[in-house]
Each structure stands twice: as structure tokens, then as C-alpha cells.
C-alpha atoms as a PDB file:
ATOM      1  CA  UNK A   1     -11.857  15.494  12.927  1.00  0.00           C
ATOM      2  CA  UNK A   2     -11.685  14.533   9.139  1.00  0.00           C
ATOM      3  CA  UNK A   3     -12.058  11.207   7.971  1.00  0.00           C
ATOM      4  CA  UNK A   4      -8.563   9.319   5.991  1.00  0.00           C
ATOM      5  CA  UNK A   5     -10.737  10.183   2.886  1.00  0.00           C
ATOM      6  CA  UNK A   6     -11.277  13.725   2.941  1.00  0.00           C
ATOM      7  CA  UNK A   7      -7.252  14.641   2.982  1.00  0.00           C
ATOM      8  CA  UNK A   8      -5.589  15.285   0.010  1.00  0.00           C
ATOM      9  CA  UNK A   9      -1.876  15.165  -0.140  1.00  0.00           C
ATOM     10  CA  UNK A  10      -1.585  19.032  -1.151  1.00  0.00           C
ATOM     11  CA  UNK A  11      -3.001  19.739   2.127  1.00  0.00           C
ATOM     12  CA  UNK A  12      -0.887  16.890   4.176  1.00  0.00           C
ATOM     13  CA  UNK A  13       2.232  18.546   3.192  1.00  0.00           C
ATOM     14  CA  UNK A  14       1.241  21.616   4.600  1.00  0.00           C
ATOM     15  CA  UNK A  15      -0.451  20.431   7.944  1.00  0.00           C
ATOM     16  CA  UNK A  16       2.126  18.331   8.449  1.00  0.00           C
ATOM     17  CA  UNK A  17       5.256  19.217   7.047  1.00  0.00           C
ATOM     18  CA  UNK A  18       5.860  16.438   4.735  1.00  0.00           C
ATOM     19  CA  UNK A  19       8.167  16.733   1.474  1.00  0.00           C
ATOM     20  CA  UNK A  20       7.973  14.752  -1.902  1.00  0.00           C
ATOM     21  CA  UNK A  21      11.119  13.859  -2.588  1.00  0.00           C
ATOM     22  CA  UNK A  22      12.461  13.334  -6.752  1.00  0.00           C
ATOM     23  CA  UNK A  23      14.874  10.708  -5.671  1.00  0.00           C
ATOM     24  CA  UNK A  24      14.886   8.175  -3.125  1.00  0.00           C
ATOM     25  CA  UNK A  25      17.451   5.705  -2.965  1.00  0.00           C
ATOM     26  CA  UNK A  26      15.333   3.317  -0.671  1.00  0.00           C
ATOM     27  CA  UNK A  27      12.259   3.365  -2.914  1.00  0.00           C
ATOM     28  CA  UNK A  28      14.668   2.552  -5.807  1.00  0.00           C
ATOM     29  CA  UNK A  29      15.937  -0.404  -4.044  1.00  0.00           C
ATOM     30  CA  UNK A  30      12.079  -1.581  -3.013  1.00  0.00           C
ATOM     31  CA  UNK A  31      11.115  -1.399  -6.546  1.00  0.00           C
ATOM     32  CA  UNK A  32      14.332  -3.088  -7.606  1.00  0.00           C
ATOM     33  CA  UNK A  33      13.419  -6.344  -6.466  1.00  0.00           C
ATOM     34  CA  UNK A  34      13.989  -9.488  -8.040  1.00  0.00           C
ATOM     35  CA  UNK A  35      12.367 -12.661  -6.903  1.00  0.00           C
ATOM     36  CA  UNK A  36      12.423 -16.138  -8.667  1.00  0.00           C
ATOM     37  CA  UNK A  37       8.322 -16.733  -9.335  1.00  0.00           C
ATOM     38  CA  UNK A  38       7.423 -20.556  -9.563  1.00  0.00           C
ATOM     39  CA  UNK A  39       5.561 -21.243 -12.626  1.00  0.00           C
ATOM     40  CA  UNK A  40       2.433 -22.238 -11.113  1.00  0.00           C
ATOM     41  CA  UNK A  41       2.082 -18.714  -9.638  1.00  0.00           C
ATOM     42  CA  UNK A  42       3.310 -17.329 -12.703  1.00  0.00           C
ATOM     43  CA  UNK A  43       0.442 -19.074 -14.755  1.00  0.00           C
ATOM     44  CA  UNK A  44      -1.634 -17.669 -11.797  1.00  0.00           C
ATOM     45  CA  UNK A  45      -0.650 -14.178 -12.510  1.00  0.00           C
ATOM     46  CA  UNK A  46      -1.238 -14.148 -15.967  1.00  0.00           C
ATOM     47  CA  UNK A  47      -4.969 -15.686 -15.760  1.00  0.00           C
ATOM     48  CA  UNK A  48      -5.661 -12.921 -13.683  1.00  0.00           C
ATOM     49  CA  UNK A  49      -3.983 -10.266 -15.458  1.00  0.00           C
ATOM     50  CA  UNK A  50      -6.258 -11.379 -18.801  1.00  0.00           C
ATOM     51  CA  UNK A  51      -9.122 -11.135 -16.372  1.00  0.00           C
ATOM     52  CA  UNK A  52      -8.228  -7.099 -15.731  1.00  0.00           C
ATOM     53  CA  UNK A  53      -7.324  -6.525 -19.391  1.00  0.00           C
ATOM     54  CA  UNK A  54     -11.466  -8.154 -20.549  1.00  0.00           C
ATOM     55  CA  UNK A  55     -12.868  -6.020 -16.642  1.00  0.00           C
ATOM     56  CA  UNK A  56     -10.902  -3.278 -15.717  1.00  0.00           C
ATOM     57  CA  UNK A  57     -12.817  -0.403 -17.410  1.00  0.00           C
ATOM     58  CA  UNK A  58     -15.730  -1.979 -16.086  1.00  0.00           C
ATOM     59  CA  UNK A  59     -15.368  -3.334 -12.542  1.00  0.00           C
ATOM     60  CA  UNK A  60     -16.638  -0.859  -9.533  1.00  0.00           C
ATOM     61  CA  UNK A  61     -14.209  -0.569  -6.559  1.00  0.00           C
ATOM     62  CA  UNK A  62     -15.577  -4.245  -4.986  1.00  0.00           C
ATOM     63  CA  UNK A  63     -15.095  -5.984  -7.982  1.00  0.00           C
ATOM     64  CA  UNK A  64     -11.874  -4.970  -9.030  1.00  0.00           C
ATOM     65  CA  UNK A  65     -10.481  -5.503  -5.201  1.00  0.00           C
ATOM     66  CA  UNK A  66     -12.349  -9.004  -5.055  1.00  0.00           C
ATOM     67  CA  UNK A  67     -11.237 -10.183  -8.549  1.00  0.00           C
ATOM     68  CA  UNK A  68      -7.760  -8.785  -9.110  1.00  0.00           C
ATOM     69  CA  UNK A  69      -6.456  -7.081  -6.342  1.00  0.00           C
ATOM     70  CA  UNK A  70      -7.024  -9.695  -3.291  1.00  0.00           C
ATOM     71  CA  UNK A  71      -5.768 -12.617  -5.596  1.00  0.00           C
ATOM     72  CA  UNK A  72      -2.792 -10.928  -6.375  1.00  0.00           C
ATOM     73  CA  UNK A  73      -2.213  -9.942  -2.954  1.00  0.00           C
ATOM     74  CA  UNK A  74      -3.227 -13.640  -1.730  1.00  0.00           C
ATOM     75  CA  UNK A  75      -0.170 -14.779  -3.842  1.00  0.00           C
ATOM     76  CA  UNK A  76       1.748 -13.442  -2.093  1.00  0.00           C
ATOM     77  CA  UNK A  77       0.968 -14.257   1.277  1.00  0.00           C
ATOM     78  CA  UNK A  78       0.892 -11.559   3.873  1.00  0.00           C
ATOM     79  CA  UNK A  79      -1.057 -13.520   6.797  1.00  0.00           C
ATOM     80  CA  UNK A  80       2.131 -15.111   8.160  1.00  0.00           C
ATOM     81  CA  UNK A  81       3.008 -15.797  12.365  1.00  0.00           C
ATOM     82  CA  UNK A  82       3.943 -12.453  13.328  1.00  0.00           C
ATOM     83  CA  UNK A  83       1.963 -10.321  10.896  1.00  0.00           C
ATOM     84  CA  UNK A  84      -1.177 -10.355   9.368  1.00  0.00           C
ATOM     85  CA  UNK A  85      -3.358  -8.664   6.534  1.00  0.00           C
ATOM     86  CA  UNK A  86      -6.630  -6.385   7.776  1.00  0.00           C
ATOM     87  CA  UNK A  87      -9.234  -4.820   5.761  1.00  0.00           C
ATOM     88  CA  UNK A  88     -11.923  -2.367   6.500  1.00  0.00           C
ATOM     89  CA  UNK A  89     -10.466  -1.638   9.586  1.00  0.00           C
ATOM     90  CA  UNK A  90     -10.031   1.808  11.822  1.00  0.00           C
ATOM     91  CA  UNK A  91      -6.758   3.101  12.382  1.00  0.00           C
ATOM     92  CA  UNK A  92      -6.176   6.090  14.855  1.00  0.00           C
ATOM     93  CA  UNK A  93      -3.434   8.106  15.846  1.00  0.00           C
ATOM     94  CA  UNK A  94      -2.327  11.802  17.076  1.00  0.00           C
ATOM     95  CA  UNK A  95      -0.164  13.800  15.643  1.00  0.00           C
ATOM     96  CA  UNK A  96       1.237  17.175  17.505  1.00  0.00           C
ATOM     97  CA  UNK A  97      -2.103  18.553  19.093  1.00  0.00           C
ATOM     98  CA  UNK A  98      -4.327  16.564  15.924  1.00  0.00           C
ATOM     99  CA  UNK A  99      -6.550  13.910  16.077  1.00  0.00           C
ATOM    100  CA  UNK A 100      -6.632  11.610  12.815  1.00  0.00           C
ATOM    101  CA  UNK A 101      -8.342   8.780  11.983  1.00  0.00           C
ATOM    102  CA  UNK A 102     -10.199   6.844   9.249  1.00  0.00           C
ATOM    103  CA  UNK A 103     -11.029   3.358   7.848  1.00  0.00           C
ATOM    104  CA  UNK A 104      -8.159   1.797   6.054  1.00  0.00           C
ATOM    105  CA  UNK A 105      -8.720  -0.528   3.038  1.00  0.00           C
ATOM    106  CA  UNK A 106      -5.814  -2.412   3.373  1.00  0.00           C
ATOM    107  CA  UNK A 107      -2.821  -2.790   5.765  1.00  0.00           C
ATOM    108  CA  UNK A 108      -0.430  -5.666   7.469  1.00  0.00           C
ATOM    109  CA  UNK A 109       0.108  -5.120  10.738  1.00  0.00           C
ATOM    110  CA  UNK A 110       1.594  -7.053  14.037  1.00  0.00           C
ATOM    111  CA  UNK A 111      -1.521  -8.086  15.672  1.00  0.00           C
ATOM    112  CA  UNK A 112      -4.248 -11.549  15.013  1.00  0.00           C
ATOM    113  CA  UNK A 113      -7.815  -9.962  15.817  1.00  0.00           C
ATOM    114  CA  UNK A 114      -6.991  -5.748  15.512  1.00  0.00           C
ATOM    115  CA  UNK A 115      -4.483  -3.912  13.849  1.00  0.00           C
ATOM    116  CA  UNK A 116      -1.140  -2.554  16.265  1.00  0.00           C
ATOM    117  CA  UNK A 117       2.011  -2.114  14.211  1.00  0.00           C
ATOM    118  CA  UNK A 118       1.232  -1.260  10.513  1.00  0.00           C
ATOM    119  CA  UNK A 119       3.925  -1.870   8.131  1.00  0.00           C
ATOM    120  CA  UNK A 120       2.062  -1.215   4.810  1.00  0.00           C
ATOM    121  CA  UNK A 121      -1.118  -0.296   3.561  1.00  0.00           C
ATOM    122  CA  UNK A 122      -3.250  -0.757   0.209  1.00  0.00           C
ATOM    123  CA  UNK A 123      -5.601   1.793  -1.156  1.00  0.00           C
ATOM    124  CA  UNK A 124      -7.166   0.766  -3.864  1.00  0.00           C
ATOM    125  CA  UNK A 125      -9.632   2.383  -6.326  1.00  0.00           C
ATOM    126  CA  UNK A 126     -12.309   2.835  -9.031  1.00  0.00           C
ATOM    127  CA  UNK A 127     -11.859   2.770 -12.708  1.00  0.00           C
ATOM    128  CA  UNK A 128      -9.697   4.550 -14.266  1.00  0.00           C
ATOM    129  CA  UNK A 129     -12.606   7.119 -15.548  1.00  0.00           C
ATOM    130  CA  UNK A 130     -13.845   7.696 -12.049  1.00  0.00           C
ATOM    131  CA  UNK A 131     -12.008   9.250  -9.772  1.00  0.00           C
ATOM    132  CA  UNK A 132     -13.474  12.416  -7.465  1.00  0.00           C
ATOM    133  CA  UNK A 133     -11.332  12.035  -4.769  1.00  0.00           C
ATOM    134  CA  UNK A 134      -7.401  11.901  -3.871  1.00  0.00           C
ATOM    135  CA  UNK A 135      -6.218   8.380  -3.556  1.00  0.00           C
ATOM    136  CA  UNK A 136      -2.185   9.370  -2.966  1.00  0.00           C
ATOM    137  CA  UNK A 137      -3.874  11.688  -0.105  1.00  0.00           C
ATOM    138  CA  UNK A 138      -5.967   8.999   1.685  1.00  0.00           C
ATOM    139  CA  UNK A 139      -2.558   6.427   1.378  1.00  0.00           C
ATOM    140  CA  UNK A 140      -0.507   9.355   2.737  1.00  0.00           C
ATOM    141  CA  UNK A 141      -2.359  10.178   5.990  1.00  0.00           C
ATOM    142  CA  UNK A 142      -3.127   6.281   6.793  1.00  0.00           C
ATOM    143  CA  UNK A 143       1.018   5.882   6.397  1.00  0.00           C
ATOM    144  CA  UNK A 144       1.575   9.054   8.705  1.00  0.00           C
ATOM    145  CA  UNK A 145      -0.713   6.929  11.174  1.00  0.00           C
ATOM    146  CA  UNK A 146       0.956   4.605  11.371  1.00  0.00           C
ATOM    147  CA  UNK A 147       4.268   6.359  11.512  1.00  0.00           C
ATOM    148  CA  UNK A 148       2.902   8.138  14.823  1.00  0.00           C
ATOM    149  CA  UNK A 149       1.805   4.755  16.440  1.00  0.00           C
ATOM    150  CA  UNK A 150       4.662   2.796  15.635  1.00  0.00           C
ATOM    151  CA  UNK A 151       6.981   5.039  17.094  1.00  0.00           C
ATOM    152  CA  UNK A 152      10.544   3.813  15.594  1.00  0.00           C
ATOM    153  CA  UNK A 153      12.191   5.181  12.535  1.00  0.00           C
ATOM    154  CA  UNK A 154      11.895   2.717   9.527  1.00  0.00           C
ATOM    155  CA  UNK A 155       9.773   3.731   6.391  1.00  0.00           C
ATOM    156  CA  UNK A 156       6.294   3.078   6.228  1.00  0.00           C
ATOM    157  CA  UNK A 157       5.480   1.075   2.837  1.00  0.00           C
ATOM    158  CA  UNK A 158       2.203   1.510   0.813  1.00  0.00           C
ATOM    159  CA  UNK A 159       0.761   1.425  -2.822  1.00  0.00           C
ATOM    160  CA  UNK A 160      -2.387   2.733  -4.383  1.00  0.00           C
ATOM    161  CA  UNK A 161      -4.088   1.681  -7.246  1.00  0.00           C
ATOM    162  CA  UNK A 162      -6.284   2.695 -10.062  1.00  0.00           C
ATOM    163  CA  UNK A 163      -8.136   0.783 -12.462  1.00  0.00           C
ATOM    164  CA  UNK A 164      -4.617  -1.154 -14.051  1.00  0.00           C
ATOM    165  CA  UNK A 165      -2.193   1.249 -12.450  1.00  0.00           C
ATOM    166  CA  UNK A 166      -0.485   0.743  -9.488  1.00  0.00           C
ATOM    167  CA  UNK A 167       1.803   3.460  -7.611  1.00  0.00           C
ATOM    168  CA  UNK A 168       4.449   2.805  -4.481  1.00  0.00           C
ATOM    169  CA  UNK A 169       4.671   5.077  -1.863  1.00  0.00           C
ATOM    170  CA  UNK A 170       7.492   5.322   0.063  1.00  0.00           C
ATOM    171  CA  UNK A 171       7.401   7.691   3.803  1.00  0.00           C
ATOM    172  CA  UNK A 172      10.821   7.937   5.574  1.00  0.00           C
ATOM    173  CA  UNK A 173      10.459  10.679   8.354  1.00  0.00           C
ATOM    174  CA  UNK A 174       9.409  13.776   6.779  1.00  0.00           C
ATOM    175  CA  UNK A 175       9.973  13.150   3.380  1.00  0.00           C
ATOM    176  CA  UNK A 176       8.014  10.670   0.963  1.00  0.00           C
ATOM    177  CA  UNK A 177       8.498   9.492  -2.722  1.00  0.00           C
ATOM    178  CA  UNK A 178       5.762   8.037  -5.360  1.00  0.00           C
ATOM    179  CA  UNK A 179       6.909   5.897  -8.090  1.00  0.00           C
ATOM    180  CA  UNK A 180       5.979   6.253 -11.620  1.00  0.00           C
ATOM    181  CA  UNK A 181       2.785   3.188 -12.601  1.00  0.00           C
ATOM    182  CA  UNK A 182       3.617  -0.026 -12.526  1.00  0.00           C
ATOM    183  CA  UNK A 183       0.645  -0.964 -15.046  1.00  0.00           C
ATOM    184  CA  UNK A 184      -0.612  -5.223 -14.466  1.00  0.00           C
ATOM    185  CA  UNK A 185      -1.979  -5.380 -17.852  1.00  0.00           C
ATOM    186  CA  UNK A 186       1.421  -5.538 -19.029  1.00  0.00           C
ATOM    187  CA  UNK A 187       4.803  -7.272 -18.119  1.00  0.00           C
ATOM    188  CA  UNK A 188       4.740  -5.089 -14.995  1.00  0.00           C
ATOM    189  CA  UNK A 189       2.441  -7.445 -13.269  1.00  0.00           C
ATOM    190  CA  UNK A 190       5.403  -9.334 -12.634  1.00  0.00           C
ATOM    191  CA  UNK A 191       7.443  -6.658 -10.787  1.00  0.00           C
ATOM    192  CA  UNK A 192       4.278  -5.884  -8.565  1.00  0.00           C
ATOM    193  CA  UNK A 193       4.442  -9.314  -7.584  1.00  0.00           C
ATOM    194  CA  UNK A 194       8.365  -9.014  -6.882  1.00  0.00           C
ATOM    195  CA  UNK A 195       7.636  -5.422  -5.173  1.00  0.00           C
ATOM    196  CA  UNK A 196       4.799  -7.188  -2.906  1.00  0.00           C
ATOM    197  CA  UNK A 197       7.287 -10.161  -2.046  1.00  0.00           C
ATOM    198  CA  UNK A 198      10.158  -7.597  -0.804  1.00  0.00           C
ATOM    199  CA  UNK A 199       7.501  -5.762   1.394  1.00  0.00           C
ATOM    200  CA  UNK A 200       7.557  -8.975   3.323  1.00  0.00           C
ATOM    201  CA  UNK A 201      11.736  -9.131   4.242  1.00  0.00           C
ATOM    202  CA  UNK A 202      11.310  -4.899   4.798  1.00  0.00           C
ATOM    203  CA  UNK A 203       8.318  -6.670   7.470  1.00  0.00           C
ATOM    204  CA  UNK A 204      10.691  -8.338   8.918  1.00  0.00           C
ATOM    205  CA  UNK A 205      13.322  -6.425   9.016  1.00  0.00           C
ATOM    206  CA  UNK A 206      10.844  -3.748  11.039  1.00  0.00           C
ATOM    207  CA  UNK A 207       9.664  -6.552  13.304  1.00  0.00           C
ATOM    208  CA  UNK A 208      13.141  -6.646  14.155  1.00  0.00           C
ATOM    209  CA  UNK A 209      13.434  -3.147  15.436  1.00  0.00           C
ATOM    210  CA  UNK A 210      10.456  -3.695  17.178  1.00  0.00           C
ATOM    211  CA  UNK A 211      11.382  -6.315  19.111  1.00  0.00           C
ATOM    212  CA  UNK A 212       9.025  -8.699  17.870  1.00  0.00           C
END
């Protein structure tokens, strides 16, 4: 059984019969959103995008998760009553007659002390000089995982990162669709943080079909 890091999405579409899609209405509306951004987390935002412009081509993979990409994502609030935020955690499913699994560096999920119902999952990365693997792949077969275990229709949300750039992945049944960069050294920092917000009410909205 191969680990979430050895995929690579070439090979993901073929095992598994997904499709990248050119258009996608509901990833157009996810990175449409708007949200009014007090100016305390504004000022926030740009302290810590100043930090990525001075580090970014020199932070490994801890230090730009610990002093970027977890303060952005602490913004905006994921641990909430019904859902919480898990890193470095295992995530398991089967799909057909295969067994997949791996260690997921970021999801929000139903569930206080383990993981049950992922909604959406983070993969970040190294610089941008450094990559020898497929980040898009590893996002993609964490997202079908959680697609088998949840069992109900709704998209599965997720976004992967490298060095400044940040991409959002969108999986609705068979079919997914990957946004150009959004980059955070630049005026798009503020859209990731609108993206990030709207991931919460899509949360919801899934919670709903749940039943939760």
C-alpha cells in the first residue's frame, strides 16, 4: 500500500478515474468570496505577509508552516464546536478493492481527539526551489479519502502551497479543478484569507448534510 506521498496526480487520474476539469462553476464561486476583514486582522495579515516576502526563499517546510502558514490559518479560526483543525494525523480509507492511506498535514474534520468527517485539507510545502515530489498529487489522494469516508456528495475542499504560492483544489465526484496561484506576497493575501473564511459556511453547509 503506498503512502499519500508517493501518488502523483498523473497516476490518480488513471487509478481512479478522476478528470481535471477547465471550468468549474463551484470553484469560481469559492474563490469569489468576499468577506469584510477587521483592521486589526488586516494589520495582522500584512506583518506576516512582510515576514514571507524577508523568509520565504529561505524557510524549510517547518518554518514556513510555523511562521506563515499556521498564523494565517489561526486567523481564521477553524477549531470551532462542531469541527476542528488536525495536523500530522493518519487518514485511511478504501476505495473499490484499494487500500489508501497516509499522514495528512492539514485537515478540519468533525471529530475533538481524531479525525472522522474531513471537509478540507492543507498541504503545504518547501521553497519554491525545492520541490522533488508532487504536492497537487499528495492533496488529491488525501481529498479522495475523504470523499470515500464521508460518504455523501458535497465537494471536498483543499489548497496546497509552495513557498508564496498557494493553489485551491476543488473535487466534486469524479471530476476536480485547480485554480491558478493566489501568491501572499502580494494583494492576494487578502483573497486567501476571504477563500479560507468561505471554507468555513461550505463546513457548515456539509455538516448539514451530515446531520451534524
Amino acid at each position: 500500500m503506498k503512502s499519500f506521498e508517493q501518488w502523483e496526480y498523473e497516476e490518480i487520474e488513471s487509478t481512479f478515474g478522476l478528470k481535471v476539469i477547465d471550468q468549474s462553476d463551484l470553484l469560481t464561486e469559492w474563490l469569489s468570496a468576499t468577506v469584510n476583514i477587521p483592521e486589526s486582522t488586516r494589520q495582522e495579515l500584512q506583518k506576516l505577509q512582510k515576514s514571507l516576502l524577508k523568509h520565504v526563499n529561505a524557510w524549510n517546510e517547518d518554518e514556513l508552516k510555523f511562521f506563515f502558514i499556521s498564523q494565517v490559518v489561526n486567523l481564521v479560526g477553524f477549531q470551532q464546536e462542531k469541527y476542528n483543525s488536525f495536523t500530522q494525523r493518519k487518514l485511511s480509507a478504501k476505495i473499490g478493492d484499494m487500500e489508501i492511506s497516509g499522514i495528512v498535514d492539514f485537515m478540519v474534520a468533525t471529530g475533538m481527539q481524531h479525525p472522522r468527517n474531513p471537509f478540507f485539507f492543507l498541504h503545504e510545502y518547501k521553497q519554491e526551489r525545492k520541490r522533488d515530489n508532487d504536492p497537487l498529487g499528495q492533496l488529491l489522494i488525501a481529498m479522495l479519502a475523504a470523499q470515500a469516508r464521508n460518504k455523501q456528495a458535497f465537494p471536498i475542499y483543499g489548497t496546497y502551497i509552495i513557498g508564496r504560492n498557494w493553489f485551491f483544489v476543488l473535487l466534486n465526484g469524479q471530476e476536480y479543478a485547480v485554480s491558478d496561484e493566489f501568491v501572499a506576497t502580494k494583494a492576494d493575501i487578502f483573497n486567501i484569507y476571504a477563500i479560507l473564511m468561505k471554507t468555513k459556511d461550505y463546513i457548515e453547509t456539509n455538516l448539514t448534510l451530515l446531520g451534524k
